[in-house]
Protein backbone atom coordinates (compact mmCIF):
# COMPACT_ATOMS: atom_id res chain seq x y z
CA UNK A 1 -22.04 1.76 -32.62
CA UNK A 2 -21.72 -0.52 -29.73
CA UNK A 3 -18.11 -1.83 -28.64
CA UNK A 4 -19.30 -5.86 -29.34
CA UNK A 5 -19.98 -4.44 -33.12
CA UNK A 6 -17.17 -2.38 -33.54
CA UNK A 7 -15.00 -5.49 -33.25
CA UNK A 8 -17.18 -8.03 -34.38
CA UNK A 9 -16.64 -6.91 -37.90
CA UNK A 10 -13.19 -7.18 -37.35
CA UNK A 11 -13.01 -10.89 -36.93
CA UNK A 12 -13.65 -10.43 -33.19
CA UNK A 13 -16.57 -11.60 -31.37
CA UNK A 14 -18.05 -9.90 -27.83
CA UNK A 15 -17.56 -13.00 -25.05
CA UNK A 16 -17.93 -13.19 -21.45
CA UNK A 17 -13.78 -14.81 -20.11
CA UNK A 18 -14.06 -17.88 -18.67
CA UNK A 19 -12.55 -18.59 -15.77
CA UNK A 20 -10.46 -22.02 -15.41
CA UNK A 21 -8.80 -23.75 -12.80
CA UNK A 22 -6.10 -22.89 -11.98
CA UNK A 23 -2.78 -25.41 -13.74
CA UNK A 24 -1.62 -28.17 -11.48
CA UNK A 25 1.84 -29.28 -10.95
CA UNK A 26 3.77 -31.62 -12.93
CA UNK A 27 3.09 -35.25 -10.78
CA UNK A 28 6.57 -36.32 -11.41
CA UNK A 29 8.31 -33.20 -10.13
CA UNK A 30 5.50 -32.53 -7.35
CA UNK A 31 6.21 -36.27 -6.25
CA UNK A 32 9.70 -36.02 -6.19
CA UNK A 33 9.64 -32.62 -4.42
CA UNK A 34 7.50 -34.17 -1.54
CA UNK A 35 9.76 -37.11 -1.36
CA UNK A 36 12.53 -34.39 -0.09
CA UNK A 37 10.29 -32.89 2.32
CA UNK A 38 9.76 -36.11 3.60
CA UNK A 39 13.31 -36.56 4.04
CA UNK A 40 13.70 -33.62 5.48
CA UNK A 41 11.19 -33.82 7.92
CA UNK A 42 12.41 -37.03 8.76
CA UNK A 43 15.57 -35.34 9.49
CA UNK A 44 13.71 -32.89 11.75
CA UNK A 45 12.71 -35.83 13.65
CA UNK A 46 15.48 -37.25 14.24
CA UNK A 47 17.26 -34.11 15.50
CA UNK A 48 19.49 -33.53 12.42
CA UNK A 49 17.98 -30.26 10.93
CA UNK A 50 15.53 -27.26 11.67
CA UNK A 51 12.73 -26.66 9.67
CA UNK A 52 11.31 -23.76 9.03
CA UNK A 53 7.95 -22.28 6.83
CA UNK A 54 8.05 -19.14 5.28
CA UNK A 55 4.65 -17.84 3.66
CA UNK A 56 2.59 -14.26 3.08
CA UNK A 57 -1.18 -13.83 3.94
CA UNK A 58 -3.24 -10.66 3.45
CA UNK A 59 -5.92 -8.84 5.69
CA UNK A 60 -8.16 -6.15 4.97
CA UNK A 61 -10.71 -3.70 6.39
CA UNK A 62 -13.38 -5.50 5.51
CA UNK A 63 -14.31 -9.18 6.05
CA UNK A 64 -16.55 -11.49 4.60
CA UNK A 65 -19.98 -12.46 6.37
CA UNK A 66 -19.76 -15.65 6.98
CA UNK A 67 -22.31 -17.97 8.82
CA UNK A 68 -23.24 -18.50 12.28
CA UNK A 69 -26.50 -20.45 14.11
CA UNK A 70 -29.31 -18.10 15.19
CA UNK A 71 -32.76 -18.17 15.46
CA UNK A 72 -35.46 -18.64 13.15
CA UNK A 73 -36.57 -15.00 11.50
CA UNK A 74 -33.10 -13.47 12.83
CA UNK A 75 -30.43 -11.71 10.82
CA UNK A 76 -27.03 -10.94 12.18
CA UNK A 77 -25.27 -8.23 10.34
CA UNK A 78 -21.80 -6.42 10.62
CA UNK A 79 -21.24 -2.78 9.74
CA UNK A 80 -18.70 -2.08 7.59
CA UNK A 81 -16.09 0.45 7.56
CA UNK A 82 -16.33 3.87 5.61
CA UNK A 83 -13.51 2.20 3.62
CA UNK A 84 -11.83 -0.79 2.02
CA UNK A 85 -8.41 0.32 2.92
CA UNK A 86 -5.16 -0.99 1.93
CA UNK A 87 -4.28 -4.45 2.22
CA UNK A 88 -2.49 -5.53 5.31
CA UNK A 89 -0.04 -8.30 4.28
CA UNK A 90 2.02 -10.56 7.00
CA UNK A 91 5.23 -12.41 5.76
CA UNK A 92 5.50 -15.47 8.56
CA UNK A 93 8.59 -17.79 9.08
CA UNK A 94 6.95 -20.67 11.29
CA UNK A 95 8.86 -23.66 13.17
CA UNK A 96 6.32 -25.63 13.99
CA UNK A 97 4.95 -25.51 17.96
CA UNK A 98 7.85 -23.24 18.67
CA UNK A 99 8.86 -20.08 17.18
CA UNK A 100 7.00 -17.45 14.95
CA UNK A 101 8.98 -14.63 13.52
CA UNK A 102 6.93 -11.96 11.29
CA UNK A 103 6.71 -8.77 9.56
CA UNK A 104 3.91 -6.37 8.61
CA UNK A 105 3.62 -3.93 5.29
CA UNK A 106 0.70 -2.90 3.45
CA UNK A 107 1.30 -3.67 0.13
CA UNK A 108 3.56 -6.73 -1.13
CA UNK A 109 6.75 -7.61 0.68
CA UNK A 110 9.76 -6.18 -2.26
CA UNK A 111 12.61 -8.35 -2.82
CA UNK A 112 14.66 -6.15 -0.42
CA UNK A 113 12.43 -6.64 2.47
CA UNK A 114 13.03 -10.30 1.94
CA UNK A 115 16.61 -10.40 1.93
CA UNK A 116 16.54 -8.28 4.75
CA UNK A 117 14.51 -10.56 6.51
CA UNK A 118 16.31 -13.52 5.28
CA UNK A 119 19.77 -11.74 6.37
CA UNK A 120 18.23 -11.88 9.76
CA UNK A 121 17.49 -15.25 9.85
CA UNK A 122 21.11 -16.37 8.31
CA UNK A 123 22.74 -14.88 11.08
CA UNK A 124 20.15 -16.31 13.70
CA UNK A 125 20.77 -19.91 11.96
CA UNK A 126 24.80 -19.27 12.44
CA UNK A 127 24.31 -18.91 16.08
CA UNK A 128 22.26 -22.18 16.16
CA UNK A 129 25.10 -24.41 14.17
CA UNK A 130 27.43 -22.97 16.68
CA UNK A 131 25.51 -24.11 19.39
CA UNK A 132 23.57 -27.18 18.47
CA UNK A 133 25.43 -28.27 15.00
CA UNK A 134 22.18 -28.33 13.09
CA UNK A 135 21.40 -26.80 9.84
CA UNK A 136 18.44 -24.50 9.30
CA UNK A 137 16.10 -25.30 6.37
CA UNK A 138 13.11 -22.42 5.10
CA UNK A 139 10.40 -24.10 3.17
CA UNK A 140 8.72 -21.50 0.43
CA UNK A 141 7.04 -21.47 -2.05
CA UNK A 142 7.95 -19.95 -6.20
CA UNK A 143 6.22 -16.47 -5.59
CA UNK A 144 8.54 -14.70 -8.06
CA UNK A 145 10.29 -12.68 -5.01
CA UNK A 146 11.45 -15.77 -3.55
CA UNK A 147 13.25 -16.75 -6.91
CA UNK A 148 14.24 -13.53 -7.55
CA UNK A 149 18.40 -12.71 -8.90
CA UNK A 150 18.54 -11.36 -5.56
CA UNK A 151 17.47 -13.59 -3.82
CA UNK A 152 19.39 -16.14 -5.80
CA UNK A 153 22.72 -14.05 -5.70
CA UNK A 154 22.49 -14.45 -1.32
CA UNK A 155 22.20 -18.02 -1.01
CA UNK A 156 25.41 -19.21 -1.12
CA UNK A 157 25.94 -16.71 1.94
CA UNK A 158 23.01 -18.01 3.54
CA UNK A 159 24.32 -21.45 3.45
CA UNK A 160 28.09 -20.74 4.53
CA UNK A 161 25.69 -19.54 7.88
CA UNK A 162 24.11 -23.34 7.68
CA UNK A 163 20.70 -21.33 6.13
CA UNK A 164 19.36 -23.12 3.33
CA UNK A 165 16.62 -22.50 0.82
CA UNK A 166 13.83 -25.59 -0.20
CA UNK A 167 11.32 -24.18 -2.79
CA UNK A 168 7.91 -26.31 -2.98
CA UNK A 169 6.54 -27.73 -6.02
CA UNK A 170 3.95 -25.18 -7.37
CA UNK A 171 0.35 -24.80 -6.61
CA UNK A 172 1.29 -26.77 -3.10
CA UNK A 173 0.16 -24.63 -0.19
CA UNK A 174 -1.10 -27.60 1.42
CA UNK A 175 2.82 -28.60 2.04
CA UNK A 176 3.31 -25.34 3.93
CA UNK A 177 2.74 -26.23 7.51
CA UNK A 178 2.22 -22.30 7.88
CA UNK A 179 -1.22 -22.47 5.91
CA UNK A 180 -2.73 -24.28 9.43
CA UNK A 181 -1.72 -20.80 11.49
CA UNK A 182 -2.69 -18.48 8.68
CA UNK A 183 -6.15 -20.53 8.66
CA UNK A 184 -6.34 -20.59 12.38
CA UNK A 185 -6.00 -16.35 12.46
CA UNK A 186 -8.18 -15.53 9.54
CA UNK A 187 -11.34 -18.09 10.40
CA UNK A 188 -11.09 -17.64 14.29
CA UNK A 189 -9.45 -14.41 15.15
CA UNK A 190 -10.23 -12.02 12.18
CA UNK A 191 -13.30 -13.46 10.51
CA UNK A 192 -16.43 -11.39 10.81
CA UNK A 193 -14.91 -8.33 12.21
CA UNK A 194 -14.58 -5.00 10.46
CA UNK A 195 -11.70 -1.72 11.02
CA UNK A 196 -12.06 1.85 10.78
CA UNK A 197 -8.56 1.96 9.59
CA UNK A 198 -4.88 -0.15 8.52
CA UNK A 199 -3.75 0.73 12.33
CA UNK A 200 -6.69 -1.45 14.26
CA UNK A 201 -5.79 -4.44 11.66
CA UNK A 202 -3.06 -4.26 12.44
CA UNK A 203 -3.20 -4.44 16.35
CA UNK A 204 -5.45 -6.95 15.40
CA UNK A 205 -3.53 -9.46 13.52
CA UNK A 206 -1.16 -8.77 16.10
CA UNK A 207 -3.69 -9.47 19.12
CA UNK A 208 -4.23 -12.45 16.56
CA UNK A 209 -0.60 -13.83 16.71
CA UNK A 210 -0.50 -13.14 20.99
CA UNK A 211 -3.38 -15.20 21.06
CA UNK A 212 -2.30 -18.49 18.56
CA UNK A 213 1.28 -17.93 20.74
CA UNK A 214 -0.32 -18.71 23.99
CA UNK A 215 -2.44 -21.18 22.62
CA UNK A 216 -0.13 -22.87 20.87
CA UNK A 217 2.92 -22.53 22.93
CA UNK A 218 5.40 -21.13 20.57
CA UNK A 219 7.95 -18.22 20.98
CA UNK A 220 6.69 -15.12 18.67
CA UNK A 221 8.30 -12.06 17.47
CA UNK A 222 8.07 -9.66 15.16
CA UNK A 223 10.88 -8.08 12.47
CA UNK A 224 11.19 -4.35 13.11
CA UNK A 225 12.10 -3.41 9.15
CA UNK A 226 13.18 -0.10 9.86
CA UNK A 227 15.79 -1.38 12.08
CA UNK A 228 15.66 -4.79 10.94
CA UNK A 229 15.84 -6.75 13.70
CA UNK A 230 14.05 -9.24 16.04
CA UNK A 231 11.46 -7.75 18.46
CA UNK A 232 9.34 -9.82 21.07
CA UNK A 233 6.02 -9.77 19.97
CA UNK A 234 3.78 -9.41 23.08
């Protein structure tokens, strides 16, 4: 008996699952939400705060084809890898045009790793009240890490070191000013390209970031998680 039959006659019927869109935000809250960023980035502006975008993006072995112009009867092709791999992922924390601090796994960044991370950045935003009497603002998203107990259970910490958290409304990327560099690596740095292993992506993404850095003009480095610390990047 076939597996569709064997539950239709249990009141179940054999169907191919649909795949929806994906929700969208509540209006009122997303509205509301972007009416803070926009105070905060007016703040920014006016040399009253630092803001600062936190995100994750993933690589792999293998990338898609894409397109490019040849001629007539031609075929370009890329040879893949023996294998898919594991997925590279890259946790940024972007000030726009002029700092870039990162951190490589593969796999998903834990909730540790975070805090770690965020520890880092606490103390970092300390020095910077000290100095220039500004509070530092990270803009993230509600990727259930970033809203986890632990997380949660830091921030008060975090703020007595004038580090404060601003969660986006959901399904917002496109308020994450760190979605331009993440585009900007994976359609002109990465795309088309294939690695016999996790260490070439990685030198890669990192050859990626060197490159948007001098580009771009903004100070990169990279979080050493072992030690956890602050490492130039170059």
């Amino acid at each position: 008996m076939r597996e569709s039959e064997r539950f239709s006659k249990k009141g179940r019927k054999w169907k191919r699952t649909k795949v929806s869109p994906r929700p969208h935000p509540n209006p009122k809250h997303k509205a509301a939400k972007k009416a803070d960023l926009e105070m905060l980035r007016h703040e920014e502006a006016t040399g009253t705060l630092r803001l600062k975008y936190l995100d994750e993006a993933g690589f792999s072995l293998w990338s898609s084809g894409g397109y490019s112009y040849l001629k007539v009867g031609k075929q370009k092709s890329i040879p893949q890898s023996k294998k898919r791999g594991k997925r590279l992922n890259i946790l940024g924390i972007y000030e726009a045009k002029k700092s870039f601090n990162y951190a490589l796994a593969l796999g998903s960044f834990k909730k540790d790793s975070l805090i770690k991370i965020l520890d880092v950045e606490a103390q970092e935003a300390e020095k910077y009240l000290a100095k220039r009497g500004m509070n530092t603002v990270i803009i993230l998203d509600n990727y259930s890490v970033h809203k986890s107990h632990q997380v949660k259970a830091k921030e008060k910490a975090w703020q007595a070191q004038g580090l404060y958290l601003f969660f986006l409304p959901t399904y917002s990327p496109e308020l994450n000013l760190i979605e331009g560099e993440w585009h900007q690596i994976k359609a002109h740095e990465i795309s088309g390209r294939m690695f016999e292993d996790e260490y070439d992506l990685a030198l890669a993404v990192k050859e990626s970031l060197n490159n948007r850095s001098e580009k771009v003009g903004y100070h990169l480095q990279q979080f050493n998680l072992n030690s956890i610390s602050l490492n130039v990047g170059k």
